[in-house]
N, C-alpha and C. Protein backbone atom coordinates (compact mmCIF):
# COMPACT_ATOMS: atom_id res chain seq x y z
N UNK A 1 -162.38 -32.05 -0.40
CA UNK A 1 -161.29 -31.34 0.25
C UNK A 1 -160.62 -30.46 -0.79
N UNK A 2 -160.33 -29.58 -0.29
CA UNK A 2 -159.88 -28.03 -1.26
C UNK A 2 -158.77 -28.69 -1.54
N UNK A 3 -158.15 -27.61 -2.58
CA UNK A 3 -156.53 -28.38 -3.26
C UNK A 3 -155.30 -27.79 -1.86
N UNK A 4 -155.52 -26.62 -1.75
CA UNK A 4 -155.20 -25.50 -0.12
C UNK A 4 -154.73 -26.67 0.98
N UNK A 5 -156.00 -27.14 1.26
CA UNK A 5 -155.95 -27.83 2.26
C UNK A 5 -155.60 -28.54 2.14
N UNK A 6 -155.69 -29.86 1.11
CA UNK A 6 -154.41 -30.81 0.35
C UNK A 6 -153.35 -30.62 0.58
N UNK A 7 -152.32 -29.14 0.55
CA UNK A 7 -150.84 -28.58 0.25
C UNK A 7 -150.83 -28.66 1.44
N UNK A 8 -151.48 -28.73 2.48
CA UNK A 8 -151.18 -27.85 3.65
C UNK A 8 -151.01 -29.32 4.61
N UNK A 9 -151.94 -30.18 4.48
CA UNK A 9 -151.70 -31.55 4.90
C UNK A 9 -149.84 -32.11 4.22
N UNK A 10 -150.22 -32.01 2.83
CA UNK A 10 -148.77 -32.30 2.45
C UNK A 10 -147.38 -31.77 3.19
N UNK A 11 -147.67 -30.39 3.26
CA UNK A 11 -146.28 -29.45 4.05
C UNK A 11 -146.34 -30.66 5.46
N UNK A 12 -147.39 -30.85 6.13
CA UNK A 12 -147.17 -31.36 7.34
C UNK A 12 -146.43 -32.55 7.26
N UNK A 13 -146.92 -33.46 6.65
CA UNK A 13 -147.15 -34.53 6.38
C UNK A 13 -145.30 -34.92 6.06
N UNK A 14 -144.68 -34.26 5.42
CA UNK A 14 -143.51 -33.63 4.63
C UNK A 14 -142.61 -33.22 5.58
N UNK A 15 -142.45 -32.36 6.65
CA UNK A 15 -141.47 -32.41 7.61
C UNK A 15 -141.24 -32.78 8.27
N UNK A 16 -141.09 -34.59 8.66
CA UNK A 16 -140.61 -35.28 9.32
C UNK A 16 -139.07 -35.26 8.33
N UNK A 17 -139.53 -35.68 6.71
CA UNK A 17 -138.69 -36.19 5.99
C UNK A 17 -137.93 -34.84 5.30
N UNK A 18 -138.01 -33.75 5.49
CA UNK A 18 -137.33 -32.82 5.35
C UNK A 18 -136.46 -32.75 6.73
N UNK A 19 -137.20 -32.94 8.24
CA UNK A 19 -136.00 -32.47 8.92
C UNK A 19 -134.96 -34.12 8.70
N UNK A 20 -135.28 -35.24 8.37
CA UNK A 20 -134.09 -36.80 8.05
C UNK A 20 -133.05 -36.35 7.24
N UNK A 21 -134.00 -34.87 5.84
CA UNK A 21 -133.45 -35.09 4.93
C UNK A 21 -131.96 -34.06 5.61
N UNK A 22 -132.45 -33.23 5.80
CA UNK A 22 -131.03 -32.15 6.74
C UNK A 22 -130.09 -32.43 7.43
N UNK A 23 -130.69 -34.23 8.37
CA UNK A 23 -129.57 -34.18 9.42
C UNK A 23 -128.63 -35.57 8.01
N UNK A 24 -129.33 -35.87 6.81
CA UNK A 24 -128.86 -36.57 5.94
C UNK A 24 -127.97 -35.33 4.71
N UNK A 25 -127.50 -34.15 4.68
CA UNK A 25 -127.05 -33.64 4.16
C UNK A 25 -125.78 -32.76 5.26
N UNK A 26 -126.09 -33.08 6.73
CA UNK A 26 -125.56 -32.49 7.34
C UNK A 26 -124.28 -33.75 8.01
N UNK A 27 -124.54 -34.03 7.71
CA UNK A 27 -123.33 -35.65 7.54
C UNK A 27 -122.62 -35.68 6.35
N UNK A 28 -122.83 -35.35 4.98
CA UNK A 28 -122.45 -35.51 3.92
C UNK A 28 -121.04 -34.51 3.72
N UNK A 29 -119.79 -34.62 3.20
CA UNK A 29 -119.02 -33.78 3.31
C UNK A 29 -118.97 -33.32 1.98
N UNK A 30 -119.65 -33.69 0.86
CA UNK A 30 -119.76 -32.52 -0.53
C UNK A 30 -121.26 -32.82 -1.04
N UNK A 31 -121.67 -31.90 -1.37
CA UNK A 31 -123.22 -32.04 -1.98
C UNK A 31 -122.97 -33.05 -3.02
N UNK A 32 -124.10 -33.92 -2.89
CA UNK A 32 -123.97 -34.53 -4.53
C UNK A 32 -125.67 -34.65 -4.32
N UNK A 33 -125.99 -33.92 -5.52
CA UNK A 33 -127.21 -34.02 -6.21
C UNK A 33 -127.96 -35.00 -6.32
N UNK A 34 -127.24 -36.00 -6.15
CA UNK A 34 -127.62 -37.52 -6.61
C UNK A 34 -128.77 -38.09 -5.54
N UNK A 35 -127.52 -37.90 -4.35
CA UNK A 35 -128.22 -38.26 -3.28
C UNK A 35 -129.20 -37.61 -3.10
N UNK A 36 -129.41 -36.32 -2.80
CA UNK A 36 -130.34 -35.70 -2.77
C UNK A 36 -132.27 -35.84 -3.62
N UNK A 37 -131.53 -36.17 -4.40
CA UNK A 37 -133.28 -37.07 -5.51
C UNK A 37 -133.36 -38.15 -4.87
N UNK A 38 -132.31 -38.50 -4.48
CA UNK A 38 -132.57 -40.10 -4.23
C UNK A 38 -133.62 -39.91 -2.89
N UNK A 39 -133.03 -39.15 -2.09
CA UNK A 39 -133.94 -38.90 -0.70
C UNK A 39 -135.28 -38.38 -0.86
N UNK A 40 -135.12 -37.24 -2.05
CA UNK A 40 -136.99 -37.13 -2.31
C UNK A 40 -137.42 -38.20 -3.32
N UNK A 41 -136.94 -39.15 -3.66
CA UNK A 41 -137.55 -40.37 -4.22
C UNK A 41 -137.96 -41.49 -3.55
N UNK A 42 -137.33 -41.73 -2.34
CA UNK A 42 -137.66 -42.58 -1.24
C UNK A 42 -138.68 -42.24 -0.30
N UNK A 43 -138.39 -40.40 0.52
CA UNK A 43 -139.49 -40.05 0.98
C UNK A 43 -140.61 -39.50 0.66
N UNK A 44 -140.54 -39.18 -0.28
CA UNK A 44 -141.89 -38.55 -1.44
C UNK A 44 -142.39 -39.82 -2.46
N UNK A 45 -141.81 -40.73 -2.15
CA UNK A 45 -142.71 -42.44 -2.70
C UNK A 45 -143.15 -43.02 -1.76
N UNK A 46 -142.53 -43.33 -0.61
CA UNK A 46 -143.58 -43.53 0.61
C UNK A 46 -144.41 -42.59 1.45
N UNK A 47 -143.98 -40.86 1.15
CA UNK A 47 -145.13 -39.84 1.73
C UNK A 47 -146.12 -40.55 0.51
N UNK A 48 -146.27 -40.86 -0.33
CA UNK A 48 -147.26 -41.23 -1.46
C UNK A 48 -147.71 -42.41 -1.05
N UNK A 49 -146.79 -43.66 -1.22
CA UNK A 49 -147.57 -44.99 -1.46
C UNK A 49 -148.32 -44.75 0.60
N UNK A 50 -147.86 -44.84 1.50
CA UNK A 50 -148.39 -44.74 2.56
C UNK A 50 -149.93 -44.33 2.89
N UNK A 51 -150.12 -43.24 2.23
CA UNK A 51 -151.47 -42.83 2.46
C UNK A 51 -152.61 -43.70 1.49
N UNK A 52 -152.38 -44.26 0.42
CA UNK A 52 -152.75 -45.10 -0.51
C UNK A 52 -153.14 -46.11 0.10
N UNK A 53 -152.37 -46.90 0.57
CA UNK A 53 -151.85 -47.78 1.43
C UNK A 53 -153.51 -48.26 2.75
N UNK A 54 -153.40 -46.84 3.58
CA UNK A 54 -154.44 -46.33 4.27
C UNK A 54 -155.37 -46.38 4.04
N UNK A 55 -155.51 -45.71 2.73
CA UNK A 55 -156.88 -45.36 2.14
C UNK A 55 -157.23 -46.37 1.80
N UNK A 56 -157.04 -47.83 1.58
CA UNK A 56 -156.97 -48.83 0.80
C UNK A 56 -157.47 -49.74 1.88
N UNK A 57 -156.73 -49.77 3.18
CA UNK A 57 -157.44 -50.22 4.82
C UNK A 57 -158.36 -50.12 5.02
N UNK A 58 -158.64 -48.31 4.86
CA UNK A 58 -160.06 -48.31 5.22
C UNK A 58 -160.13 -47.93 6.43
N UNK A 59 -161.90 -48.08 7.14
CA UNK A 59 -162.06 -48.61 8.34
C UNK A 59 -161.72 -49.63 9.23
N UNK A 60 -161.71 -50.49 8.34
CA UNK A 60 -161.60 -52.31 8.98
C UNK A 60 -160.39 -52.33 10.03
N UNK A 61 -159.12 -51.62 9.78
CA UNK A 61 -158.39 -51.87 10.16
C UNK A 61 -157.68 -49.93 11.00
N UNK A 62 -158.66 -49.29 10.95
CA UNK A 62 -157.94 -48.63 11.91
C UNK A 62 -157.67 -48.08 13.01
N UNK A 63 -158.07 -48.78 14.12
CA UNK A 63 -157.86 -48.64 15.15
C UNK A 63 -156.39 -49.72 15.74
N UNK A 64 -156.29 -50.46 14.79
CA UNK A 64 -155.04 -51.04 14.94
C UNK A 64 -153.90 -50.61 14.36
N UNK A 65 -154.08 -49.89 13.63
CA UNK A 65 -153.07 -48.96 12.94
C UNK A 65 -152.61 -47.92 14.08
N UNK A 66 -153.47 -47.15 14.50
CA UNK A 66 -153.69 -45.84 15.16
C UNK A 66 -152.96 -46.30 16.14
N UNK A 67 -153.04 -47.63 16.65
CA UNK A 67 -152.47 -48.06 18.09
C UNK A 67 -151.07 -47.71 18.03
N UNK A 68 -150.27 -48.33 17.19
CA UNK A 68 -149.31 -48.95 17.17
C UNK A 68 -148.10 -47.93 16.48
N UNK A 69 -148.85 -46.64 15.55
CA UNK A 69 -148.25 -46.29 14.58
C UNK A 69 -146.87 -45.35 14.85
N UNK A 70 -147.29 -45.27 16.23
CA UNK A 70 -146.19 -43.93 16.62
C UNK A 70 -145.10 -45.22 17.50
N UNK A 71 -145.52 -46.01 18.15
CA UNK A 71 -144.71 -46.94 18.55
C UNK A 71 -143.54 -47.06 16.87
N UNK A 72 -144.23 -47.74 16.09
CA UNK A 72 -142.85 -47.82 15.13
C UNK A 72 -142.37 -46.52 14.78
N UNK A 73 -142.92 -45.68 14.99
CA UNK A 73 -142.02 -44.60 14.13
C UNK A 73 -140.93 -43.93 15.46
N UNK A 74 -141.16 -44.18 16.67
CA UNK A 74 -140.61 -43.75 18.01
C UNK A 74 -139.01 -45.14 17.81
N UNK A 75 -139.36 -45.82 17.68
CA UNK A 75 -138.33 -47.34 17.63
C UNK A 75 -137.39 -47.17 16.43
N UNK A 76 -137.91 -46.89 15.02
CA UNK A 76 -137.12 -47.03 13.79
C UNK A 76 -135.83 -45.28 13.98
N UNK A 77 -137.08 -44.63 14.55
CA UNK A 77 -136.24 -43.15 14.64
C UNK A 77 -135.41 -42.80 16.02
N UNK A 78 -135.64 -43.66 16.77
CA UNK A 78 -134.50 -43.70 18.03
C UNK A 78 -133.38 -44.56 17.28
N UNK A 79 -133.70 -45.47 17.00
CA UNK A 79 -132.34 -46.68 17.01
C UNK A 79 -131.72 -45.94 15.62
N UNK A 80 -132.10 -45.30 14.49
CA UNK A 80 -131.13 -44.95 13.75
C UNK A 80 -130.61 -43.45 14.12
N UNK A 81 -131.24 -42.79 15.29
CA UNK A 81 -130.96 -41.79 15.78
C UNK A 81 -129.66 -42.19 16.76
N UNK A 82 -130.08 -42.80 17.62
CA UNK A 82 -128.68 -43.42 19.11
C UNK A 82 -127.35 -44.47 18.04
N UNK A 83 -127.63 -44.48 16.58
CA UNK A 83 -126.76 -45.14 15.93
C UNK A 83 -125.63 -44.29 15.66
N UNK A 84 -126.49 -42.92 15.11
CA UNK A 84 -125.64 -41.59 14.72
C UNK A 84 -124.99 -40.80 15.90
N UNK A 85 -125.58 -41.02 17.33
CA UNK A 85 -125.17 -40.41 18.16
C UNK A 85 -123.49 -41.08 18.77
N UNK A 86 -123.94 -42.62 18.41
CA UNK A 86 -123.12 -43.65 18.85
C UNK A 86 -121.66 -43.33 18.00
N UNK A 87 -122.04 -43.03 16.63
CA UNK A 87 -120.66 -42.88 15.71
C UNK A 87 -120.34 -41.94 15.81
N UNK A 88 -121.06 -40.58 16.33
CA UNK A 88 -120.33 -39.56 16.39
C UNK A 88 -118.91 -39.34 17.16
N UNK A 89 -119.17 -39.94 18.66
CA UNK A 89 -118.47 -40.47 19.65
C UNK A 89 -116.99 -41.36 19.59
N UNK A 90 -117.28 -42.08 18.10
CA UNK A 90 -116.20 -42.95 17.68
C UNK A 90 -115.17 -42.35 16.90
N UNK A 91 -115.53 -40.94 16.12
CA UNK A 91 -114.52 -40.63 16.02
C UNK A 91 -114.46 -40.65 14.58
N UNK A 92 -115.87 -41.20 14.22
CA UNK A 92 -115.24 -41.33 12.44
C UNK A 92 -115.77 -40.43 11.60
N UNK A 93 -115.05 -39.60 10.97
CA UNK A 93 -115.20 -38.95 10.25
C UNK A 93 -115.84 -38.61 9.14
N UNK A 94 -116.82 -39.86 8.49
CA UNK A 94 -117.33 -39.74 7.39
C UNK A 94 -118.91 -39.53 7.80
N UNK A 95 -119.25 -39.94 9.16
CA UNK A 95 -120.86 -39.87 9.64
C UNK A 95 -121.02 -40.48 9.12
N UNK A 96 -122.89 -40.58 8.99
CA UNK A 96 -123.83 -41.44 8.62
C UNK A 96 -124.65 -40.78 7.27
N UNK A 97 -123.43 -40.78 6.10
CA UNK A 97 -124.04 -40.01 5.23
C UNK A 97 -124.45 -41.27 3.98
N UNK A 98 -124.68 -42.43 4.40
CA UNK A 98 -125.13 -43.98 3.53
C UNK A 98 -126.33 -43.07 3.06
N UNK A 99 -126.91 -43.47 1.69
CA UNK A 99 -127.62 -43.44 1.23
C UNK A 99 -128.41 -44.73 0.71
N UNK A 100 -127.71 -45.71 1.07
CA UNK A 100 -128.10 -47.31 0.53
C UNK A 100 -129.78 -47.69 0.74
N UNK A 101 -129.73 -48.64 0.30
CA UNK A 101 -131.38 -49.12 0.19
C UNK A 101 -132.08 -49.21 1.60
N UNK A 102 -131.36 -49.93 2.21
CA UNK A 102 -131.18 -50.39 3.72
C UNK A 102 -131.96 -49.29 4.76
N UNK A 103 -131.20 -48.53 5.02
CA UNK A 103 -131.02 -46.92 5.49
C UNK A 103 -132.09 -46.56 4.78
N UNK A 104 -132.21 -46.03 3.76
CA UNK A 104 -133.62 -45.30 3.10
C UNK A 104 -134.93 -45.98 3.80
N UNK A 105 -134.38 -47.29 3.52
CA UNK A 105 -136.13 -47.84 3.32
C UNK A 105 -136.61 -47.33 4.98
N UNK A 106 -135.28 -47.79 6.00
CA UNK A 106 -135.77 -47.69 7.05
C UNK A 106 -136.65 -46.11 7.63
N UNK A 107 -135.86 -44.81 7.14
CA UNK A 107 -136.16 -43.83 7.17
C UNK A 107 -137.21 -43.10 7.16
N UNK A 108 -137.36 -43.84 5.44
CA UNK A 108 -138.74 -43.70 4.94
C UNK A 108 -140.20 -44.21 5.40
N UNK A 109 -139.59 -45.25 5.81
CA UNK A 109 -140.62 -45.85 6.53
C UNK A 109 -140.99 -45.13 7.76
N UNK A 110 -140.12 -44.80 9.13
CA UNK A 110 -139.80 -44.55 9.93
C UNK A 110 -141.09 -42.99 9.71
N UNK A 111 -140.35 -42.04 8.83
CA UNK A 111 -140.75 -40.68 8.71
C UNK A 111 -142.76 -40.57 7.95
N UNK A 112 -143.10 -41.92 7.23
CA UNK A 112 -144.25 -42.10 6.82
C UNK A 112 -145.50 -42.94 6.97
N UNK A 113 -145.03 -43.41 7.97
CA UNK A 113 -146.00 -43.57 9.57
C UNK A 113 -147.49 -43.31 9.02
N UNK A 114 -147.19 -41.89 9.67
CA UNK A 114 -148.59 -41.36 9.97
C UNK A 114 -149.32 -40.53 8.88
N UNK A 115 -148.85 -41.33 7.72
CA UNK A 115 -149.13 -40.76 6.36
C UNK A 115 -150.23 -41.66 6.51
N UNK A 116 -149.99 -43.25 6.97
CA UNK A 116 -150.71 -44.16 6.88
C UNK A 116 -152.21 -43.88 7.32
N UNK A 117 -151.89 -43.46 8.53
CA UNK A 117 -153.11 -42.83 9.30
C UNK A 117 -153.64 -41.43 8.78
N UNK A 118 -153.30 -40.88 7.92
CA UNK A 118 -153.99 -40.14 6.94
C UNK A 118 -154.87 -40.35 5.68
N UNK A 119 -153.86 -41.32 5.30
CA UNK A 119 -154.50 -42.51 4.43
C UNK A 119 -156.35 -42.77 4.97
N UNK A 120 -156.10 -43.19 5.94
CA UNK A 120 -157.68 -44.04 6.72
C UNK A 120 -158.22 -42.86 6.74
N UNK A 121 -158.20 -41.70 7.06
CA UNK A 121 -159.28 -40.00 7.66
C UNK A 121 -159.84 -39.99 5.85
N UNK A 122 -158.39 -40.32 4.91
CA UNK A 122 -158.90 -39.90 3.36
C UNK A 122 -160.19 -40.66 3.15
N UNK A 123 -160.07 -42.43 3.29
CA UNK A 123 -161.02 -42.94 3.46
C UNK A 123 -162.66 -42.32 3.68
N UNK A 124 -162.50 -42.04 4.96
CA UNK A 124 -163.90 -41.70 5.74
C UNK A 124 -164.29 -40.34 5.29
N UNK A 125 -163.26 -39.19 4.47
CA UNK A 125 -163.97 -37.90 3.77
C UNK A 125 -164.15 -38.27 3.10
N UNK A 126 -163.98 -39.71 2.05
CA UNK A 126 -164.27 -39.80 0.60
C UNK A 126 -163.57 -38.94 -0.58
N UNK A 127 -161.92 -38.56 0.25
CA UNK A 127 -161.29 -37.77 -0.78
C UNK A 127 -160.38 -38.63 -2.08
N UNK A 128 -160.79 -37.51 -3.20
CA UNK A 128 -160.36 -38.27 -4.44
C UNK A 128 -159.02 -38.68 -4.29
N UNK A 129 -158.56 -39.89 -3.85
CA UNK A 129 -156.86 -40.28 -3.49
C UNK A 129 -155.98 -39.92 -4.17
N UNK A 130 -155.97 -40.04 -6.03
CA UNK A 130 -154.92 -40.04 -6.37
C UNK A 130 -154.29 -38.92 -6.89
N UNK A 131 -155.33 -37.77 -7.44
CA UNK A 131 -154.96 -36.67 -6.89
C UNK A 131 -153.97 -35.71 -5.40
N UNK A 132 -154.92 -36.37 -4.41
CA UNK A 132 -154.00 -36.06 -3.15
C UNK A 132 -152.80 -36.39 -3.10
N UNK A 133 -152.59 -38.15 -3.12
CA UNK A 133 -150.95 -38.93 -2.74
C UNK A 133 -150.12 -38.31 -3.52
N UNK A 134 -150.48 -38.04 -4.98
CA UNK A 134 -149.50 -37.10 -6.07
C UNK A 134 -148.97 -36.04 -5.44
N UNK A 135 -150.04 -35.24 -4.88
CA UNK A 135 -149.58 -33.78 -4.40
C UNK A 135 -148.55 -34.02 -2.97
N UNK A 136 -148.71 -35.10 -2.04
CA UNK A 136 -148.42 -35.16 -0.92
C UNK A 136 -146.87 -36.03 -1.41
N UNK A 137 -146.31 -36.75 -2.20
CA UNK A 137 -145.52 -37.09 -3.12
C UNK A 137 -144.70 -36.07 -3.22
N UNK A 138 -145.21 -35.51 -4.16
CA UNK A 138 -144.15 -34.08 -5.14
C UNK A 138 -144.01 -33.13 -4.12
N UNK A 139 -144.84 -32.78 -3.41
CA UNK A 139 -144.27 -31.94 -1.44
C UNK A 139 -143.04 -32.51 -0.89
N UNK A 140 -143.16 -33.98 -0.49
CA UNK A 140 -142.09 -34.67 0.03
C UNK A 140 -141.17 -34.50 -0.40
N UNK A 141 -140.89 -34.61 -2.40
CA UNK A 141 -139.93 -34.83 -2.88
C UNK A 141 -139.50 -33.70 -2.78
N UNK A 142 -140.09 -32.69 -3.02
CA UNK A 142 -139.40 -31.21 -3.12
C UNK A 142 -138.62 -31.08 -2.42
N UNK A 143 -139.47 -30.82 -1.28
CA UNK A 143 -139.16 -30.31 0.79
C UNK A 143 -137.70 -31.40 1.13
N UNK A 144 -137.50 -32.80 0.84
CA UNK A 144 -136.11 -33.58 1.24
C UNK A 144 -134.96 -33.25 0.30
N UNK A 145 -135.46 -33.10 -1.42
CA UNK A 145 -134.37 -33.04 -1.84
C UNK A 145 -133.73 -31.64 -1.06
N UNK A 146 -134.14 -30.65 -1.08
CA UNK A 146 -133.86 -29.10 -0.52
C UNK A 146 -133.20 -29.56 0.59
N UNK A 147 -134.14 -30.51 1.47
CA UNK A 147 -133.26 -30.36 2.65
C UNK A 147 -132.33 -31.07 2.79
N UNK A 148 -131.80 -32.25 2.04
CA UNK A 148 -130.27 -32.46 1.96
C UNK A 148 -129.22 -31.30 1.72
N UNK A 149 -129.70 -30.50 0.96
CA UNK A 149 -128.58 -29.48 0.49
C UNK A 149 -128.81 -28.61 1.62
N UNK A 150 -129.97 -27.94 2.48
CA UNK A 150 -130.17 -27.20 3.34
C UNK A 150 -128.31 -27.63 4.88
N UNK A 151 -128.93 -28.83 4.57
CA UNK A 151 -127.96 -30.03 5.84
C UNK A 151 -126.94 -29.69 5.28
N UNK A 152 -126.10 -29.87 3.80
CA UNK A 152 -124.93 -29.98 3.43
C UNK A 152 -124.25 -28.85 3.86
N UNK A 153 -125.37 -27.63 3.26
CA UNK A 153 -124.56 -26.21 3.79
C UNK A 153 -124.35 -25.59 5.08
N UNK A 154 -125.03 -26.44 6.11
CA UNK A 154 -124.47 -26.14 7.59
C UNK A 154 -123.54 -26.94 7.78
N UNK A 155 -123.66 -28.27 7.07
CA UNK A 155 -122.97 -29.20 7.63
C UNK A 155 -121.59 -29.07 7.38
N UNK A 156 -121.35 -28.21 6.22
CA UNK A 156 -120.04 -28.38 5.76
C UNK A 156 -118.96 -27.03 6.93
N UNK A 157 -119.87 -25.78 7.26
CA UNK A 157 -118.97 -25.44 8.51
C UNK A 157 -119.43 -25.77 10.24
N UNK A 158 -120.26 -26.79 10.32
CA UNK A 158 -120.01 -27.59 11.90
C UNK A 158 -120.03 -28.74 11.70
N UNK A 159 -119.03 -29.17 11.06
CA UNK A 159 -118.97 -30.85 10.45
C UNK A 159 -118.68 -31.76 11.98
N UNK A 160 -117.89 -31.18 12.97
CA UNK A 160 -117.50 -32.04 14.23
C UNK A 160 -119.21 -32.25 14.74
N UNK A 161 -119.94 -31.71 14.95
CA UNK A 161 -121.16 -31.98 15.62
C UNK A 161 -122.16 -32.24 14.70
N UNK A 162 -122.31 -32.32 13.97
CA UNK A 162 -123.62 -32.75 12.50
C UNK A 162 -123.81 -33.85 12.82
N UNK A 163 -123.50 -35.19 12.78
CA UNK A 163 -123.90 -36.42 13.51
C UNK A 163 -124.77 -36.48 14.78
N UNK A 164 -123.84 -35.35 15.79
CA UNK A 164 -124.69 -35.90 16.91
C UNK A 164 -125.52 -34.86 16.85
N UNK A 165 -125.78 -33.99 16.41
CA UNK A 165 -127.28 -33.31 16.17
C UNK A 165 -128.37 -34.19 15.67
N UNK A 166 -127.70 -34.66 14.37
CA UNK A 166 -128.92 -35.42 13.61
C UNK A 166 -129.56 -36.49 14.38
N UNK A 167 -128.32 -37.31 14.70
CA UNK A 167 -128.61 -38.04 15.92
C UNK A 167 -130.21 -37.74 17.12
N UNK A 168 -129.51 -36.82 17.55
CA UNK A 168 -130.38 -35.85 18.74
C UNK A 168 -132.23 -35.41 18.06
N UNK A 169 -132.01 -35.05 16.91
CA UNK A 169 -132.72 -34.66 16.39
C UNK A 169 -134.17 -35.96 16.13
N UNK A 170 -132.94 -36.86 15.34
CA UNK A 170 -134.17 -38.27 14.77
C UNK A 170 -134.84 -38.20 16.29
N UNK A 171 -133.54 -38.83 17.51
CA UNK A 171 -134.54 -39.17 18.38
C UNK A 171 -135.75 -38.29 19.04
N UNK A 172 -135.61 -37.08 19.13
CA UNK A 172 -136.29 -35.88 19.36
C UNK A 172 -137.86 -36.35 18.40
N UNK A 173 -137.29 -36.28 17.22
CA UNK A 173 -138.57 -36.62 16.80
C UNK A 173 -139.38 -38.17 16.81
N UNK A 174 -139.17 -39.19 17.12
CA UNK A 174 -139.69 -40.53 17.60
C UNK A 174 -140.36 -39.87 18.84
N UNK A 175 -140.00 -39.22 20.00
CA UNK A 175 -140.16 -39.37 21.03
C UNK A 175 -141.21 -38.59 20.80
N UNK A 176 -141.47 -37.29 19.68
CA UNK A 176 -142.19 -36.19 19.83
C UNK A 176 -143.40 -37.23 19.10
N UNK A 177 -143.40 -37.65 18.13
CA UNK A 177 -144.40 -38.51 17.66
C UNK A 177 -144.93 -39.42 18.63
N UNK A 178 -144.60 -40.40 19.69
CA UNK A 178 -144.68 -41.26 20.49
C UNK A 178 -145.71 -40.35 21.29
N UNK A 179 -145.30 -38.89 21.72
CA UNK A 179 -146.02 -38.46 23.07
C UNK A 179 -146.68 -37.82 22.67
N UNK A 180 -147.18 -37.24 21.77
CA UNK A 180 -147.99 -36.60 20.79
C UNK A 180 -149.61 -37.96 20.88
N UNK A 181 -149.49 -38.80 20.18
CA UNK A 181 -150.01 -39.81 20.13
C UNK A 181 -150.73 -40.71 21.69
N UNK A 182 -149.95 -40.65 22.34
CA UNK A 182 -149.75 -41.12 23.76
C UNK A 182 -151.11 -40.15 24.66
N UNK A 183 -150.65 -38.68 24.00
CA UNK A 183 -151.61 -37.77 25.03
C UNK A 183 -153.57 -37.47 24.51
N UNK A 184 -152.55 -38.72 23.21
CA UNK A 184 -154.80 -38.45 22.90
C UNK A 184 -155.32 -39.72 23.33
């Protein structure tokens, strides 16, 4: 597999956790840098370890993967989606701008799914893995840290609705993954 076609899987592969990382900067009421690595360190380590992960499955195990995979990512990305929609409603002012372990892991997880199931296709081309996960890694990390700050700078002039967008948004995307999956 070309290096091209590598980047190009990566970009894909990469904007689930670029659009988390936006509606996660679009909650935030001052940029901090911090957070921002932190988000391409969480989603650009599991856009990485995930496909590894896969590749490491194999065959043996993927048709049970394939089953199931958009089910979790439809469940983890509704319920922290209808969480944000839920607080928007309440009135509190700070959103859902946690960066904690908790929250990440779930995210990350949530947004690198179907890295897994990329993982298994790497398998069956016989592509050199660790080359790829690197590149599909340093994509992630790029594409989230950016898009926290992308989020911060809308977020900071439509701060009343940034929650329930992001909100709107996670679930938008569970559901789009779910029926995506569903129609093959």
């Amino acid at each position: 597999m070309a290096v091209w076609e590598l980047f190009f899987i990566a970009v894909g592969l990469s904007m689930d956790a670029f659009a988390v990382s936006v509606c996660k900067g679009l909650s935030m009421k001052k940029m901090c840098w911090r957070n921002a690595w932190l988000a391409g360190l969480y989603f650009g380590g599991f856009q990485m370890l995930m496909p590894l992960a896969g590749y490491l499955l194999g065959t043996g195990f993927q048709d049970e993967i394939i089953r199931i995979d958009h089910w979790i990512a439809f469940i983890l990305l509704g319920a922290i989606g209808a969480n944000m929609i839920r607080e928007s409603f309440c009135g509190e002012t700070e959103g859902d701008c946690s960066f904690d372990v908790k929250t990440m892991l779930l995210l990350a997880v949530a947004t690198s799914i179907d890295a897994l199931a990329v993982g298994v296709t790497f398998a069956f081309l016989r592509v050199d893995i660790l080359p790829a996960v690197s590149l599909i890694g340093a994509t992630t990390f790029v594409l989230s840290a950016a898009g926290v700050r992308v989020g911060n700078v809308f977020g900071s002039r439509y701060k009343a609705k940034a929650e329930l967008a992001g909100g709107i948004i996670l679930i938008f995307m569970g559901t789009k993954i779910l029926l995506e999956h569903l129609a093959h």
